[in-house]
C-alpha atoms as a PDB file:
ATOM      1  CA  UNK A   1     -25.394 -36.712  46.835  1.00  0.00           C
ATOM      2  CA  UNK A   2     -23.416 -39.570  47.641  1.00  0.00           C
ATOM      3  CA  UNK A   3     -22.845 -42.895  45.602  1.00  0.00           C
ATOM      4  CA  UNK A   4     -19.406 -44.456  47.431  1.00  0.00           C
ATOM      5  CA  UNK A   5     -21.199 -47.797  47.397  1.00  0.00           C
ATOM      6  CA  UNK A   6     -22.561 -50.342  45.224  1.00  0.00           C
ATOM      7  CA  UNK A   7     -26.158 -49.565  45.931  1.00  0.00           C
ATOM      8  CA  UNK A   8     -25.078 -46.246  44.761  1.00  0.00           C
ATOM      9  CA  UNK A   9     -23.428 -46.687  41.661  1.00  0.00           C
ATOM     10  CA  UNK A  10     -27.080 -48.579  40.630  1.00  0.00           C
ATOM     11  CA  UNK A  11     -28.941 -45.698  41.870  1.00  0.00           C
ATOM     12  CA  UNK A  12     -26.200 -43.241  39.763  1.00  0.00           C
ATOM     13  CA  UNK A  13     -27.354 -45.854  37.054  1.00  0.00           C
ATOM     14  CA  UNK A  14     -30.696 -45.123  37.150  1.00  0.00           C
ATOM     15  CA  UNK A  15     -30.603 -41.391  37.510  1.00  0.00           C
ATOM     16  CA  UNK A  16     -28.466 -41.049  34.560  1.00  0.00           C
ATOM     17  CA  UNK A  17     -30.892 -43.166  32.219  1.00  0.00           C
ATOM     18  CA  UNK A  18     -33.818 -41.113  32.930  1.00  0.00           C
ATOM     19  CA  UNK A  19     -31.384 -37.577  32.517  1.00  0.00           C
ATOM     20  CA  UNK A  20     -30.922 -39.272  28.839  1.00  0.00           C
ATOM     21  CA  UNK A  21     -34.193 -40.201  28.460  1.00  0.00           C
ATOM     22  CA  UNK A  22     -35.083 -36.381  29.142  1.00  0.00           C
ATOM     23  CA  UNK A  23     -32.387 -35.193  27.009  1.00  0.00           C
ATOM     24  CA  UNK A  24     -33.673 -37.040  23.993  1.00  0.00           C
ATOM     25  CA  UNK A  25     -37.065 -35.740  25.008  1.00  0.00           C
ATOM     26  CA  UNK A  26     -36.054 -32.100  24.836  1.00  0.00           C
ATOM     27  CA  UNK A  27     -33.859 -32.959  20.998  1.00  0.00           C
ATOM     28  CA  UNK A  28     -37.505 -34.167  19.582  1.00  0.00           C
ATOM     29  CA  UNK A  29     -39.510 -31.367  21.379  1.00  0.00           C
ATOM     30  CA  UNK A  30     -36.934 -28.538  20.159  1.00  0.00           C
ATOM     31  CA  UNK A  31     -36.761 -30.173  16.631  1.00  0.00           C
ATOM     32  CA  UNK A  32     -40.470 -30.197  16.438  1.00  0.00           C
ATOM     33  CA  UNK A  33     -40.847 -26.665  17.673  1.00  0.00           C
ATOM     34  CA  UNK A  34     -38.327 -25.236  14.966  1.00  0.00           C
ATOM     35  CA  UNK A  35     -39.752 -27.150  12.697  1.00  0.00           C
ATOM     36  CA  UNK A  36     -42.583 -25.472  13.045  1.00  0.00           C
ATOM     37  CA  UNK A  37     -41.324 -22.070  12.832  1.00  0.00           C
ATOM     38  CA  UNK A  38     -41.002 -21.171  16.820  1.00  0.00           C
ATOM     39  CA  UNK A  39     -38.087 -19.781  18.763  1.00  0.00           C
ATOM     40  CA  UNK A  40     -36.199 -22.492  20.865  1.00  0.00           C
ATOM     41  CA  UNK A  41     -33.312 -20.538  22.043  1.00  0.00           C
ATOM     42  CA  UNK A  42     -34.579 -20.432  25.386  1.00  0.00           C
ATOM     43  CA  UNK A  43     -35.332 -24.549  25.173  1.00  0.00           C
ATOM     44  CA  UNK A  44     -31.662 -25.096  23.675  1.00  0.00           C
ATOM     45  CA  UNK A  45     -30.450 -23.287  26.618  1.00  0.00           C
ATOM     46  CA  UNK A  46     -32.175 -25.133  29.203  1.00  0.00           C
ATOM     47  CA  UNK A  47     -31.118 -28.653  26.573  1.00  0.00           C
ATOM     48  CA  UNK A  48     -27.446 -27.310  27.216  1.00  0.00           C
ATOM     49  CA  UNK A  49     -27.830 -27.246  30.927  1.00  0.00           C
ATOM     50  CA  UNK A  50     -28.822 -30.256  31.375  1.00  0.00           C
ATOM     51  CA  UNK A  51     -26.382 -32.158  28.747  1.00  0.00           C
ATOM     52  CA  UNK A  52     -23.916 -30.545  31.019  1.00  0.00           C
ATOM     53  CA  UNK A  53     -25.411 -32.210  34.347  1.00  0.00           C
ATOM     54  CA  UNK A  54     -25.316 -34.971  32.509  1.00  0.00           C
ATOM     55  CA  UNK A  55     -22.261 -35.162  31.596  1.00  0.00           C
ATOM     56  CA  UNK A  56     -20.998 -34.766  35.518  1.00  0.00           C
ATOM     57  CA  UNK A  57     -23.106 -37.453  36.199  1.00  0.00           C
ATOM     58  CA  UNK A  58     -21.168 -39.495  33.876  1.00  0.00           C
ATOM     59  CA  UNK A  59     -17.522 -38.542  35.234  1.00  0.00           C
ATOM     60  CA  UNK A  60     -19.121 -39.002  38.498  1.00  0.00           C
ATOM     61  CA  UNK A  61     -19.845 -43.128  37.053  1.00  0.00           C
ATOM     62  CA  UNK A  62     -16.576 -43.282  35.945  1.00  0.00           C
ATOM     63  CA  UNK A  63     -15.391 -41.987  39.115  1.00  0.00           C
ATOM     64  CA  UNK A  64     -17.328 -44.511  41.098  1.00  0.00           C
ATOM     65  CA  UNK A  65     -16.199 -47.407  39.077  1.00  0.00           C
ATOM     66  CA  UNK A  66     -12.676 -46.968  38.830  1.00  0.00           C
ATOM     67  CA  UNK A  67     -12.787 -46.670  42.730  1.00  0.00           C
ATOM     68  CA  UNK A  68     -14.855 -49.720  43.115  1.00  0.00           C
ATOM     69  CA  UNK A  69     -12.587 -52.021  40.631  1.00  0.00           C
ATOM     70  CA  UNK A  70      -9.502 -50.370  42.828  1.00  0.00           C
ATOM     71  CA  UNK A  71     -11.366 -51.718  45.784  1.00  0.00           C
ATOM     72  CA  UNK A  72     -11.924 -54.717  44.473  1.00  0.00           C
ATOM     73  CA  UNK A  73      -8.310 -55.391  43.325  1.00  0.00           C
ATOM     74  CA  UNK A  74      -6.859 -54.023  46.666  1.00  0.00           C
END
């Protein structure tokens, strides 16, 4: 997917919120579930996966708005 524009970074934005919003999500869900007693390896390794999309996301941000600032000051 590409985000080389301004319309893109905000779209970048918005994906990334609701990827935290999910991570949190799966934190509560797996802390309930162990809580309880069940097995969550298989929900930490899904949590893990996508902490690490995430994360690109985010250097994928930064990416976008160091280019965008060059731009700017070009």
């Amino acid at each position: 997917m590409s985000y080389g524009d301004a319309g893109g970074l905000l779209e970048l934005e918005g994906e990334i919120a609701k990827q935290k919003q999910r991570v949190e999500d799966q934190e509560v869900l797996i802390s309930v579930l162990e809580h309880d007693g069940h097995d969550v390896s298989e929900q930490e390794a899904a949590l893990r996966v996508e902490r690490a999309s995430l994360a690109l996301k985010i250097v994928q941000q930064i990416k976008l708005m160091a280019s965008n600032s060059s731009n700017v000051l070009a």
